[in-house]
PDB file of N, CA and C in Angstrom:
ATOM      1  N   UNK A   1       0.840  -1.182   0.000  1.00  0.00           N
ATOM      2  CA  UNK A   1       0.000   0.000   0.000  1.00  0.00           C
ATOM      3  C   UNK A   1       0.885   1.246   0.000  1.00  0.00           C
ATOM      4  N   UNK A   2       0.500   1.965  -0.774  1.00  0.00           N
ATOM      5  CA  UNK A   2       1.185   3.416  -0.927  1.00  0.00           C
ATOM      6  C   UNK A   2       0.590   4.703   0.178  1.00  0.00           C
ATOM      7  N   UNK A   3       1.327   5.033   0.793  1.00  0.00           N
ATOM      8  CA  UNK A   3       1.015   5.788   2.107  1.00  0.00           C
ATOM      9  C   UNK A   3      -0.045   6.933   2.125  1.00  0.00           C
ATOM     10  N   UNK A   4      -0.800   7.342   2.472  1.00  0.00           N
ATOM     11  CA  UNK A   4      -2.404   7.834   2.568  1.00  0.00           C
ATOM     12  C   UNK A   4      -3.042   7.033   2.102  1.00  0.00           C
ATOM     13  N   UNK A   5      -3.043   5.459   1.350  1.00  0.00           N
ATOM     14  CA  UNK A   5      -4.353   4.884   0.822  1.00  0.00           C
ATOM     15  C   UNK A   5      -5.108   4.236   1.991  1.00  0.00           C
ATOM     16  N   UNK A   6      -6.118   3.852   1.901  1.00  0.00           N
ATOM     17  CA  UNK A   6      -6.340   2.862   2.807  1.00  0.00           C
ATOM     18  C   UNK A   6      -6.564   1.392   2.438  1.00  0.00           C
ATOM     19  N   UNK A   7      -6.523   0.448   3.392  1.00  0.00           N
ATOM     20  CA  UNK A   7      -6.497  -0.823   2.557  1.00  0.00           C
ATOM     21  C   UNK A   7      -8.078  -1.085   2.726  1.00  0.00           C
ATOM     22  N   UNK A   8      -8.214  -2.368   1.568  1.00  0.00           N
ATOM     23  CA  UNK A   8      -9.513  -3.253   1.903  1.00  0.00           C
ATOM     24  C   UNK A   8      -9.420  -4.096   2.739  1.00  0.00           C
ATOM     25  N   UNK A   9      -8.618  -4.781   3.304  1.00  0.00           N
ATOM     26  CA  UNK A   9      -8.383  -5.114   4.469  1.00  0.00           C
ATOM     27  C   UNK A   9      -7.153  -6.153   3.974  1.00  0.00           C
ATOM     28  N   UNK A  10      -7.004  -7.383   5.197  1.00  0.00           N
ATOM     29  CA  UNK A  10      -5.568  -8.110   5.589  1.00  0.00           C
ATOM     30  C   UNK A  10      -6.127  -9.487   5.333  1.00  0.00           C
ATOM     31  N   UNK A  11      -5.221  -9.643   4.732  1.00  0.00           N
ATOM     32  CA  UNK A  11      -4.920 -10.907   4.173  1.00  0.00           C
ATOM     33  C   UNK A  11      -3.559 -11.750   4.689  1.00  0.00           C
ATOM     34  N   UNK A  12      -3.750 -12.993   4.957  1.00  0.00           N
ATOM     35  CA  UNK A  12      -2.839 -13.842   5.023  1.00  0.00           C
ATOM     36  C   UNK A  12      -2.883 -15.103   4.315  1.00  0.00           C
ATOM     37  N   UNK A  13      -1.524 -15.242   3.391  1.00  0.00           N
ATOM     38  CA  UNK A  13      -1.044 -15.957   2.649  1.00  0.00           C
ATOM     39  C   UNK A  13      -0.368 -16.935   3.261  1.00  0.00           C
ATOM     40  N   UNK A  14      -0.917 -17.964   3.093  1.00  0.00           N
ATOM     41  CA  UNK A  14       0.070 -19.643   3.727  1.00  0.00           C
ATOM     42  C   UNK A  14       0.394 -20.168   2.517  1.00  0.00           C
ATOM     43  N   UNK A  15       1.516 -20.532   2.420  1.00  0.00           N
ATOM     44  CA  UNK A  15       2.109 -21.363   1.209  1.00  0.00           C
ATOM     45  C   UNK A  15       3.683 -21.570   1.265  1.00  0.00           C
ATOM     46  N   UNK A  16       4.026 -22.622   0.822  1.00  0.00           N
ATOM     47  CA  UNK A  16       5.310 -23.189   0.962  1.00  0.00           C
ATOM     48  C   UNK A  16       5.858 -23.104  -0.241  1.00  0.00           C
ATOM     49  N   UNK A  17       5.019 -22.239  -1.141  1.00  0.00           N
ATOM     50  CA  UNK A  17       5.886 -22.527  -2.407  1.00  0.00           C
ATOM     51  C   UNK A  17       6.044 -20.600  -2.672  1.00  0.00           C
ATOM     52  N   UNK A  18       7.385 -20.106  -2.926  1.00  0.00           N
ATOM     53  CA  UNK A  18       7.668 -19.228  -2.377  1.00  0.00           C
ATOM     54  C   UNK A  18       6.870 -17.984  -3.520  1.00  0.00           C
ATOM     55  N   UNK A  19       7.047 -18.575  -5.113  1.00  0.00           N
ATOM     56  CA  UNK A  19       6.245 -18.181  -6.299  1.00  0.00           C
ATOM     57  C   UNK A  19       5.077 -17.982  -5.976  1.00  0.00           C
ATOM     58  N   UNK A  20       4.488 -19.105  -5.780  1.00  0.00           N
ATOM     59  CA  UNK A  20       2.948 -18.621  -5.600  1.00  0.00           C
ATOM     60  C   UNK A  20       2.148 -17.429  -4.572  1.00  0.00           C
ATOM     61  N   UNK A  21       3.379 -17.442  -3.463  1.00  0.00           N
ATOM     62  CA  UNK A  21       3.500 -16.622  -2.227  1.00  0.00           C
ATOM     63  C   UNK A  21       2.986 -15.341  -2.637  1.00  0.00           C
ATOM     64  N   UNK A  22       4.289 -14.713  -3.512  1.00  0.00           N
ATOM     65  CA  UNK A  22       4.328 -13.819  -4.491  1.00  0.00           C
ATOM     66  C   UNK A  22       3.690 -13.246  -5.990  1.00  0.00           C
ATOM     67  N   UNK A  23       2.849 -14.285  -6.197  1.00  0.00           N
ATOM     68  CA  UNK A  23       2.080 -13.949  -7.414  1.00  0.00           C
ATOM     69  C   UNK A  23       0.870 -13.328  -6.517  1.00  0.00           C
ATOM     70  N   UNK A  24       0.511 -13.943  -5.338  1.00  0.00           N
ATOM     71  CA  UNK A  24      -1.150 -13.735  -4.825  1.00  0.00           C
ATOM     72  C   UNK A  24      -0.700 -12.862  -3.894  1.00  0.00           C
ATOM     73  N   UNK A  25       0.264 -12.677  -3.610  1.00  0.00           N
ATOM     74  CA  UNK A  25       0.564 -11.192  -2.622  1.00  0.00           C
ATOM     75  C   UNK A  25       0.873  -9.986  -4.225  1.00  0.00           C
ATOM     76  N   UNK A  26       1.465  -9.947  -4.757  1.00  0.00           N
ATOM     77  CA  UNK A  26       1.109  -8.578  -5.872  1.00  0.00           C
ATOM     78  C   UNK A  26      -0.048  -8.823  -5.865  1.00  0.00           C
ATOM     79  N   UNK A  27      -1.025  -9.572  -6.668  1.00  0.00           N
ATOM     80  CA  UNK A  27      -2.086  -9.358  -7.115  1.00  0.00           C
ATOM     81  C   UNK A  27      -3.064  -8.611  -5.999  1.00  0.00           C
ATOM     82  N   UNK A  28      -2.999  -9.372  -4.644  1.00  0.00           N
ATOM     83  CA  UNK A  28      -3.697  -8.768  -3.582  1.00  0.00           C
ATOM     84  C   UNK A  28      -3.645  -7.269  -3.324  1.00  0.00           C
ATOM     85  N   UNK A  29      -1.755  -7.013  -3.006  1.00  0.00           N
ATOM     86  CA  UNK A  29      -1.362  -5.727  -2.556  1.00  0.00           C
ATOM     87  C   UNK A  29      -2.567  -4.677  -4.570  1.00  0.00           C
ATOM     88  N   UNK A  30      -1.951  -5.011  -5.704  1.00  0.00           N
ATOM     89  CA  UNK A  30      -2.443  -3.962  -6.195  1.00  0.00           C
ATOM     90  C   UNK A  30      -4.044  -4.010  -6.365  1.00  0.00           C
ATOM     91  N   UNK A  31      -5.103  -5.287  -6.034  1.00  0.00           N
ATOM     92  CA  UNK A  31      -6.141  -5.050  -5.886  1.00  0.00           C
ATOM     93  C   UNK A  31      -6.555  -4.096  -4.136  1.00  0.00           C
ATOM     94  N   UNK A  32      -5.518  -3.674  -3.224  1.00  0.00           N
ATOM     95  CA  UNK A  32      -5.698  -3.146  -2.788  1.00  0.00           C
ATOM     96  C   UNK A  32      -5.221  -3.207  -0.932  1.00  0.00           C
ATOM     97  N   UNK A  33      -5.021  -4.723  -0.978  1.00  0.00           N
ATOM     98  CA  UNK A  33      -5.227  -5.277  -0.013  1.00  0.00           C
ATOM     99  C   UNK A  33      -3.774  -5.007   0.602  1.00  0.00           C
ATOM    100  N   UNK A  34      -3.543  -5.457   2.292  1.00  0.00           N
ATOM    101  CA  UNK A  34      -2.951  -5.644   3.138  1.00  0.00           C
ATOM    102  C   UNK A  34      -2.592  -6.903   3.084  1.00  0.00           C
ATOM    103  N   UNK A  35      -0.778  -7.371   2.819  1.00  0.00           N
ATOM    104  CA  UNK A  35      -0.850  -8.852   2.826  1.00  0.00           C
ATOM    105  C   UNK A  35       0.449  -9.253   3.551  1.00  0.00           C
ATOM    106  N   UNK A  36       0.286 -10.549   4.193  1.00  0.00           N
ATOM    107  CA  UNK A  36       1.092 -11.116   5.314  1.00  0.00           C
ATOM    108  C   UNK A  36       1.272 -12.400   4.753  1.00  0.00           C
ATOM    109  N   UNK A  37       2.531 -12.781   4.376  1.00  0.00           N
ATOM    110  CA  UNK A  37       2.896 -14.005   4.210  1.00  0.00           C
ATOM    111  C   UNK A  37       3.239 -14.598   5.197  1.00  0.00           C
ATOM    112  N   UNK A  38       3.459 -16.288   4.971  1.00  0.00           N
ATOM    113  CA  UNK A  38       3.834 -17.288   5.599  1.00  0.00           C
ATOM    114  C   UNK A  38       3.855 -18.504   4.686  1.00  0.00           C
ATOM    115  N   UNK A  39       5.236 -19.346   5.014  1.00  0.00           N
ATOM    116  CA  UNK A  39       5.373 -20.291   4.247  1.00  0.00           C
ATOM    117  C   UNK A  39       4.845 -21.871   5.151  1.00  0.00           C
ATOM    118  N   UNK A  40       4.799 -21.537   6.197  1.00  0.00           N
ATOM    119  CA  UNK A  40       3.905 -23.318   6.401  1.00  0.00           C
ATOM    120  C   UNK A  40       2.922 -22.882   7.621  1.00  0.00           C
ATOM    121  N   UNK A  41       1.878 -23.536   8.202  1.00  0.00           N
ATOM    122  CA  UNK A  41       0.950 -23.367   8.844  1.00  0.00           C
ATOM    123  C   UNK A  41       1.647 -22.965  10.485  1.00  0.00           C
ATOM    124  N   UNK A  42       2.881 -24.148  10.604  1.00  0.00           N
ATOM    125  CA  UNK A  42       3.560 -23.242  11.724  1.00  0.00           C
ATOM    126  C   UNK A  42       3.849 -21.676  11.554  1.00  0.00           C
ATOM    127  N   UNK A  43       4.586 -21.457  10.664  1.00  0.00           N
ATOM    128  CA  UNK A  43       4.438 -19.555  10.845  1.00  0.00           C
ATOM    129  C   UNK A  43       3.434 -18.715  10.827  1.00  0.00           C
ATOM    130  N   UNK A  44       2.272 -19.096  10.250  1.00  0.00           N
ATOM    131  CA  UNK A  44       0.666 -18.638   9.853  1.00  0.00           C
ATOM    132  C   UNK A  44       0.576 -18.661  11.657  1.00  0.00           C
ATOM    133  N   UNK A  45       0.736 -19.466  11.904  1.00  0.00           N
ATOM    134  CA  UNK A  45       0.303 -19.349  13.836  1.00  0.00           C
ATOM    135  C   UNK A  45       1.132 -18.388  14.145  1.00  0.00           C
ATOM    136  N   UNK A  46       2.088 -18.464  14.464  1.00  0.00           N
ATOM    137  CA  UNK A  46       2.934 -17.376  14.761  1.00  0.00           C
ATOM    138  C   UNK A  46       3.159 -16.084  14.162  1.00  0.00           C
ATOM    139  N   UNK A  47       2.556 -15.717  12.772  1.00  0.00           N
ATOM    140  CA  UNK A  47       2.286 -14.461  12.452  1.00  0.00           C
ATOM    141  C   UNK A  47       0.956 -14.008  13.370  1.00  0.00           C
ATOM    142  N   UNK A  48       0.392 -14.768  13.330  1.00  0.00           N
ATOM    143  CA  UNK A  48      -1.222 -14.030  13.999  1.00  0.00           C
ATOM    144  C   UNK A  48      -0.734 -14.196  15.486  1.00  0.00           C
ATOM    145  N   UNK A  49      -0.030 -14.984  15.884  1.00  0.00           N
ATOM    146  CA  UNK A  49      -0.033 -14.623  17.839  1.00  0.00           C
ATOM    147  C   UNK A  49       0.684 -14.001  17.736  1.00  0.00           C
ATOM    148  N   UNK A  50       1.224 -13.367  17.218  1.00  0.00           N
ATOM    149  CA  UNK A  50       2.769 -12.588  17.456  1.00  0.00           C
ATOM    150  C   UNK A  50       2.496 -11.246  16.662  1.00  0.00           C
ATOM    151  N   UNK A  51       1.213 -11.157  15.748  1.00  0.00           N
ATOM    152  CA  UNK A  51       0.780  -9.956  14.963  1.00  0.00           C
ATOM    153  C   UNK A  51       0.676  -8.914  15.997  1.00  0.00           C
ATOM    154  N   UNK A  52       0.236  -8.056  15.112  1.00  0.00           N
ATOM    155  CA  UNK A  52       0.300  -6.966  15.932  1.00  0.00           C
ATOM    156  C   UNK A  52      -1.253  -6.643  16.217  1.00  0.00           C
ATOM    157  N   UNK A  53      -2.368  -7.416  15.829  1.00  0.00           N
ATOM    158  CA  UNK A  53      -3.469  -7.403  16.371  1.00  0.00           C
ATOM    159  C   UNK A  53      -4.028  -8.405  15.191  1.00  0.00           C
ATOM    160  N   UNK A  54      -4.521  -9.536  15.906  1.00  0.00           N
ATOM    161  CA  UNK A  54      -4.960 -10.878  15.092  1.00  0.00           C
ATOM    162  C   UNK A  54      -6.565 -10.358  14.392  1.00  0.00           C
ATOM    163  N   UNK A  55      -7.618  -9.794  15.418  1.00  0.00           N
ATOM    164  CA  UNK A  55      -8.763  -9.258  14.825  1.00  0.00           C
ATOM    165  C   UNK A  55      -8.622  -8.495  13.752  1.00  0.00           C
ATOM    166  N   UNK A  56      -7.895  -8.444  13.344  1.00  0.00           N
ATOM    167  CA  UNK A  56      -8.388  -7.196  12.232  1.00  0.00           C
ATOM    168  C   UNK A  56      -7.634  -7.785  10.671  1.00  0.00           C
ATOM    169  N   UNK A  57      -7.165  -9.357  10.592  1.00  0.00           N
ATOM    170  CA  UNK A  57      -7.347 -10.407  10.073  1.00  0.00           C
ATOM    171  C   UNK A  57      -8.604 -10.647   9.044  1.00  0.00           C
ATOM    172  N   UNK A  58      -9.125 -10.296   7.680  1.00  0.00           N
ATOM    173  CA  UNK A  58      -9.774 -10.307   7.227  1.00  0.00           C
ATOM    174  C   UNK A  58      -9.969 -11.423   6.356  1.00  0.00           C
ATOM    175  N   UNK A  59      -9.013 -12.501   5.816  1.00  0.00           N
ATOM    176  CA  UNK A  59      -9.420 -13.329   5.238  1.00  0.00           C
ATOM    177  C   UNK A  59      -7.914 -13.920   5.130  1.00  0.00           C
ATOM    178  N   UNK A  60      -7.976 -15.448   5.469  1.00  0.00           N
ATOM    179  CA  UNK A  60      -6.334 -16.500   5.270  1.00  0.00           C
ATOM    180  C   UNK A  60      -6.772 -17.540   4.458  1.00  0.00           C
ATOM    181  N   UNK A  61      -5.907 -17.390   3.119  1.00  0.00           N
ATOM    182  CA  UNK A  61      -5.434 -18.413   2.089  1.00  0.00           C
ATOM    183  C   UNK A  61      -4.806 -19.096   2.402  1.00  0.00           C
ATOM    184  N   UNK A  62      -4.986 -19.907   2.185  1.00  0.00           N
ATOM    185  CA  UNK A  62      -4.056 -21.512   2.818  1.00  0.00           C
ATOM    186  C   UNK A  62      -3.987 -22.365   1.850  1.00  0.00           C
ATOM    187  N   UNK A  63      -2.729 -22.994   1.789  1.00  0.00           N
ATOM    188  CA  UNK A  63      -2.466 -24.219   0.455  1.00  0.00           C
ATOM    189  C   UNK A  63      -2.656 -25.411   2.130  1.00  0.00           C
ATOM    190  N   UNK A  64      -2.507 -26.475   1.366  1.00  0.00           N
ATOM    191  CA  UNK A  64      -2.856 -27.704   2.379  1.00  0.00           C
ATOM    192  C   UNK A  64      -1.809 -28.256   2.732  1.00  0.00           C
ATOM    193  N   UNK A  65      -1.528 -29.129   1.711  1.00  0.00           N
ATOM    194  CA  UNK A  65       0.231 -29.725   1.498  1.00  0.00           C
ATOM    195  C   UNK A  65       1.098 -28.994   2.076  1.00  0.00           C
ATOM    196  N   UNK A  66       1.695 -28.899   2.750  1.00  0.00           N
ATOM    197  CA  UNK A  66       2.802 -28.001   3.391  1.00  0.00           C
ATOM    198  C   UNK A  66       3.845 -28.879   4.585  1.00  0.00           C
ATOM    199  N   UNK A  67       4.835 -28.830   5.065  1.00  0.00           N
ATOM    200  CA  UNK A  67       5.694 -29.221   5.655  1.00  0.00           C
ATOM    201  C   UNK A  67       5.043 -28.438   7.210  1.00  0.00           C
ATOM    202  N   UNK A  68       5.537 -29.571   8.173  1.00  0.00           N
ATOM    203  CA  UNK A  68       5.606 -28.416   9.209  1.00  0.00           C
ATOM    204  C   UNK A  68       4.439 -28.985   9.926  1.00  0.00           C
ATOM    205  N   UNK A  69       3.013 -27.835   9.930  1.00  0.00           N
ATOM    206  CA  UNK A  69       1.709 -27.467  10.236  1.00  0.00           C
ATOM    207  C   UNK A  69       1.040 -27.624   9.031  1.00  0.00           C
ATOM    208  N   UNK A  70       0.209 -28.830   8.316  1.00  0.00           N
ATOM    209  CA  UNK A  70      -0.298 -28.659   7.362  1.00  0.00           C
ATOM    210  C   UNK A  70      -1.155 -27.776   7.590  1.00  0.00           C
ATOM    211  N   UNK A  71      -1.926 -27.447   5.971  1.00  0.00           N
ATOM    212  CA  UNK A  71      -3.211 -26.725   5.803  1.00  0.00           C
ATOM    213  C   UNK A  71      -4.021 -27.074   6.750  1.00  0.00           C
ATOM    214  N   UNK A  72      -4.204 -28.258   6.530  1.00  0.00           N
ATOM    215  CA  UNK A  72      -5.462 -29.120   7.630  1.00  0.00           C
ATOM    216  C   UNK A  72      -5.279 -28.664   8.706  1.00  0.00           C
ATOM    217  N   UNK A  73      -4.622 -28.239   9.670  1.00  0.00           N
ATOM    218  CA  UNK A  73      -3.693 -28.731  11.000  1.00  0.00           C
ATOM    219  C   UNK A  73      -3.821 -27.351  11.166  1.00  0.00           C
ATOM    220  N   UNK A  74      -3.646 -26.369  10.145  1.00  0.00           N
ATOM    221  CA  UNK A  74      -3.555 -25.244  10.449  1.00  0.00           C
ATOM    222  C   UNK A  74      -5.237 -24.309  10.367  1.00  0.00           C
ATOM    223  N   UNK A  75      -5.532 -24.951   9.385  1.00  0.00           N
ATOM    224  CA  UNK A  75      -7.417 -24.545   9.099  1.00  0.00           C
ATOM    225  C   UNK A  75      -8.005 -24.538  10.968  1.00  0.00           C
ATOM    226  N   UNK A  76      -7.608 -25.880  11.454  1.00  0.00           N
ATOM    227  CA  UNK A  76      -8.439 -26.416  12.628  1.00  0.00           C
ATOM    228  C   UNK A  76      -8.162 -25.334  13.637  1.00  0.00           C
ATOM    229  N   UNK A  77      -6.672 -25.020  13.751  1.00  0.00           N
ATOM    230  CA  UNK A  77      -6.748 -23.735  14.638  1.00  0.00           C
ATOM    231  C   UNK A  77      -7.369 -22.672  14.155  1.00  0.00           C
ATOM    232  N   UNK A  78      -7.607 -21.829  13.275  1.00  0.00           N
ATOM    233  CA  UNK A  78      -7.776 -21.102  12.499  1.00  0.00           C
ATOM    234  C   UNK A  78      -9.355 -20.868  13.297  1.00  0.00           C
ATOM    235  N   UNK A  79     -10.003 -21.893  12.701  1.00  0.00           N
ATOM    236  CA  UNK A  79     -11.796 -22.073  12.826  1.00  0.00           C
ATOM    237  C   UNK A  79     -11.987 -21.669  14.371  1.00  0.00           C
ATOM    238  N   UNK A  80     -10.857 -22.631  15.401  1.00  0.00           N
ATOM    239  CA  UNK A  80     -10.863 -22.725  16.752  1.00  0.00           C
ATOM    240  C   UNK A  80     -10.879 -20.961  17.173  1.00  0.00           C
ATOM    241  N   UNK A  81      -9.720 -20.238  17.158  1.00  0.00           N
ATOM    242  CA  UNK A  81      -9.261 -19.309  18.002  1.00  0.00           C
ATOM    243  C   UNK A  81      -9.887 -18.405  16.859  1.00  0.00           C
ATOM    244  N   UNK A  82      -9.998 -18.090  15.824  1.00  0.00           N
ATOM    245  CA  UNK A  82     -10.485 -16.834  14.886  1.00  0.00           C
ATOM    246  C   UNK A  82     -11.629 -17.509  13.960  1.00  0.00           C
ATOM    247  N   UNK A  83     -12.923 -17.685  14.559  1.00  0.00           N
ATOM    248  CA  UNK A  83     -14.163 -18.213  13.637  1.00  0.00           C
ATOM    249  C   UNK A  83     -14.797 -17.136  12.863  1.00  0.00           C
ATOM    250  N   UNK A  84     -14.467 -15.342  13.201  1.00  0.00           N
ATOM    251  CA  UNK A  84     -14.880 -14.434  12.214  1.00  0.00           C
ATOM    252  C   UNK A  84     -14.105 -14.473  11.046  1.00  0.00           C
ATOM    253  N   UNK A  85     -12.673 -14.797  10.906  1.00  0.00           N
ATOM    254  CA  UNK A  85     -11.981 -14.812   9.978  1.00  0.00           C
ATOM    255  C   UNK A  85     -12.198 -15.942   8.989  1.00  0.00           C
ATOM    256  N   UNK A  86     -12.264 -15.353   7.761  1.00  0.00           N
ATOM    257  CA  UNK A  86     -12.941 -16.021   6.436  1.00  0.00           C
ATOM    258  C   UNK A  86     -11.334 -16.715   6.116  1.00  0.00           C
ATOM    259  N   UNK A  87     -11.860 -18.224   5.437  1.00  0.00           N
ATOM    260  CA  UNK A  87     -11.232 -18.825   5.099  1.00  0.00           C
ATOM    261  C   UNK A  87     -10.787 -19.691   3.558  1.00  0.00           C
ATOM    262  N   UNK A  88      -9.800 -19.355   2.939  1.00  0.00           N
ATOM    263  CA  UNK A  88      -9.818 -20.014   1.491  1.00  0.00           C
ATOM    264  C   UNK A  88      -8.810 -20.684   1.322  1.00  0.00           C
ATOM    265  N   UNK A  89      -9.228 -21.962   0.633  1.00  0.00           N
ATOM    266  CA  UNK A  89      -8.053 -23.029   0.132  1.00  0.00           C
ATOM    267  C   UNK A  89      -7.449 -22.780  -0.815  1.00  0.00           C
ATOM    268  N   UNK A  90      -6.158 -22.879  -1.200  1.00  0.00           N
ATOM    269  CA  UNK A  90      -5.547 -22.995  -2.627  1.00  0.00           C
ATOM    270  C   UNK A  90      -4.900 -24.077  -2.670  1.00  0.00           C
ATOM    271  N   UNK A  91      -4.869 -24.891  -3.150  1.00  0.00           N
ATOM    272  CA  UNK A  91      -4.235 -26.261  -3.434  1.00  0.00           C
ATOM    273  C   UNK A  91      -3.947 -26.637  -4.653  1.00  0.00           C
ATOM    274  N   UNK A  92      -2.970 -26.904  -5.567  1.00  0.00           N
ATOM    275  CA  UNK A  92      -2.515 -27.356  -6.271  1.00  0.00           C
ATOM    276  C   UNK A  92      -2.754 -28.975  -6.745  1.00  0.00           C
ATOM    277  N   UNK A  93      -3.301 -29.677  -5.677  1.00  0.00           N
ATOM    278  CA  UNK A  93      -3.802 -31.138  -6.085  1.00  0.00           C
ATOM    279  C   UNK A  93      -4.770 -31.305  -5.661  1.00  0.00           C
ATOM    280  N   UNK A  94      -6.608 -30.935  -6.492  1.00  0.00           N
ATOM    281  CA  UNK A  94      -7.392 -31.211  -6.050  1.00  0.00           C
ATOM    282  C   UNK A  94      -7.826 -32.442  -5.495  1.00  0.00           C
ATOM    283  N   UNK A  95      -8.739 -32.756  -4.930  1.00  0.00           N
ATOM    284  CA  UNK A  95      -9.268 -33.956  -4.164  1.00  0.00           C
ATOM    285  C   UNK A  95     -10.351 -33.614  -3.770  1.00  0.00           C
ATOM    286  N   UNK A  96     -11.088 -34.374  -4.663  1.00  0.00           N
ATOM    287  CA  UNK A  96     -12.820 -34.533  -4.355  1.00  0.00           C
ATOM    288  C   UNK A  96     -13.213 -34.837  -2.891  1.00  0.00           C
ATOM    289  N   UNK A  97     -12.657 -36.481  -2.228  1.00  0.00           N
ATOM    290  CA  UNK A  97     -13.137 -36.421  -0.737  1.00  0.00           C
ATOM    291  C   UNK A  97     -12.457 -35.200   0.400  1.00  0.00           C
ATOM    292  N   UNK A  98     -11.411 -34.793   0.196  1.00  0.00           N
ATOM    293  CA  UNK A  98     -10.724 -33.254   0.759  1.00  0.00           C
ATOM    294  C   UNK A  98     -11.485 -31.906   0.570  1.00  0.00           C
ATOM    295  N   UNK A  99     -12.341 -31.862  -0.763  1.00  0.00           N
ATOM    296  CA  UNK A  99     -13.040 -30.787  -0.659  1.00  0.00           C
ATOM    297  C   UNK A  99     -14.395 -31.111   0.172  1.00  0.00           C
ATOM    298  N   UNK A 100     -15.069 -32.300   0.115  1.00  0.00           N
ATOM    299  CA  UNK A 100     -16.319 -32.336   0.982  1.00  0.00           C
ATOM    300  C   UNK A 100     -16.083 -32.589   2.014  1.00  0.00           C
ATOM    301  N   UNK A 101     -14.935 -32.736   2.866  1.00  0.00           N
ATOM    302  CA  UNK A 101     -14.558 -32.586   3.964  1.00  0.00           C
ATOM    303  C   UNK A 101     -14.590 -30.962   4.530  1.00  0.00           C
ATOM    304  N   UNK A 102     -13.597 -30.670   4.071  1.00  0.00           N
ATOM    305  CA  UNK A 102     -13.461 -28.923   3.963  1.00  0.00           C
ATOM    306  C   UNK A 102     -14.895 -28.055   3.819  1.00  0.00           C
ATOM    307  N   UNK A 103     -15.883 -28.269   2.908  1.00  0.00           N
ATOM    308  CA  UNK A 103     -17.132 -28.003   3.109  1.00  0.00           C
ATOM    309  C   UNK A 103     -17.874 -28.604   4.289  1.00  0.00           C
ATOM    310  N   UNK A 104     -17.821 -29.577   4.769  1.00  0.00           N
ATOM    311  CA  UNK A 104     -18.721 -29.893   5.952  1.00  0.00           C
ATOM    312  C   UNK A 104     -17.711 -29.057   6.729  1.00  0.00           C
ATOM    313  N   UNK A 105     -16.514 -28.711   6.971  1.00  0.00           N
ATOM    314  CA  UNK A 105     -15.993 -28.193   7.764  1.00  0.00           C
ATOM    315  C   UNK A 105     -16.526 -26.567   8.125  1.00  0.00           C
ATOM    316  N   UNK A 106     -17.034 -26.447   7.280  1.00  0.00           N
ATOM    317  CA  UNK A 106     -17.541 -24.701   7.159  1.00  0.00           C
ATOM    318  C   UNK A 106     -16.482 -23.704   5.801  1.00  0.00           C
ATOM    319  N   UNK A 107     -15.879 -24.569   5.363  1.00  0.00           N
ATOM    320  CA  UNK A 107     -15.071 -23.971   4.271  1.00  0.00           C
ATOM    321  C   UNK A 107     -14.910 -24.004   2.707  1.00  0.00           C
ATOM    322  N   UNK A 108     -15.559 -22.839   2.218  1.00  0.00           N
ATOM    323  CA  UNK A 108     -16.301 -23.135   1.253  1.00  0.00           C
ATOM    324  C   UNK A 108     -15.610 -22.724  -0.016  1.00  0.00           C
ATOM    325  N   UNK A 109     -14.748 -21.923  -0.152  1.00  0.00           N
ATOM    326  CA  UNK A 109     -13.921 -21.391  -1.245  1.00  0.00           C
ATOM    327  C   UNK A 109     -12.284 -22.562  -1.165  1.00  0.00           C
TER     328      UNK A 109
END
């Protein structure tokens, strides 16, 4: 964000793959947004406890596959400690029984 704008709000990026990190953080930052990377679900925790205010967290992209804290592993806290914060998958290897899981889970994008 360029200084007097304001943002549409904050975004956090989970992904282990460092490209993709970076394609959906430009695209975000010039559609407007506030964006916080992290490369595995362990740092996604530790950006938000360690943020500088977790509420104001507007929506976390998450790939699944990841080393560490998977997606999964990391979604479950996510839902647990921040249930206003909207949630979206990006995954690179779809899976039909993984997505109707993820939907009964409350997660719909």
């Amino acid at each position: 964000m360029f200084s007097g704008q304001t943002s549409l709000g904050r975004i956090l990026v989970v992904d282990d793959e460092p490209d993709v990190r970076k394609v959906v953080r430009l695209s975000l930052e010039k559609a407007g947004y506030d964006v916080i990377e992290a490369e595995d679900g362990q740092q996604a925790v530790q950006e938000i406890k360690n943020g500088e205010n977790p509420l104001l967290l507007d929506v976390i992209l998450t790939d699944i596959r990841m080393p560490k804290l998977n997606g999964l592993e990391a979604i479950q806290f996510f839902q647990n400690e921040f249930p206003h914060v909207s949630l979206i998958v990006l995954t690179g290897f779809p899976d039909l029984i993984m997505a109707t899981s993820l939907m009964k889970n409350g997660i719909i994008d």
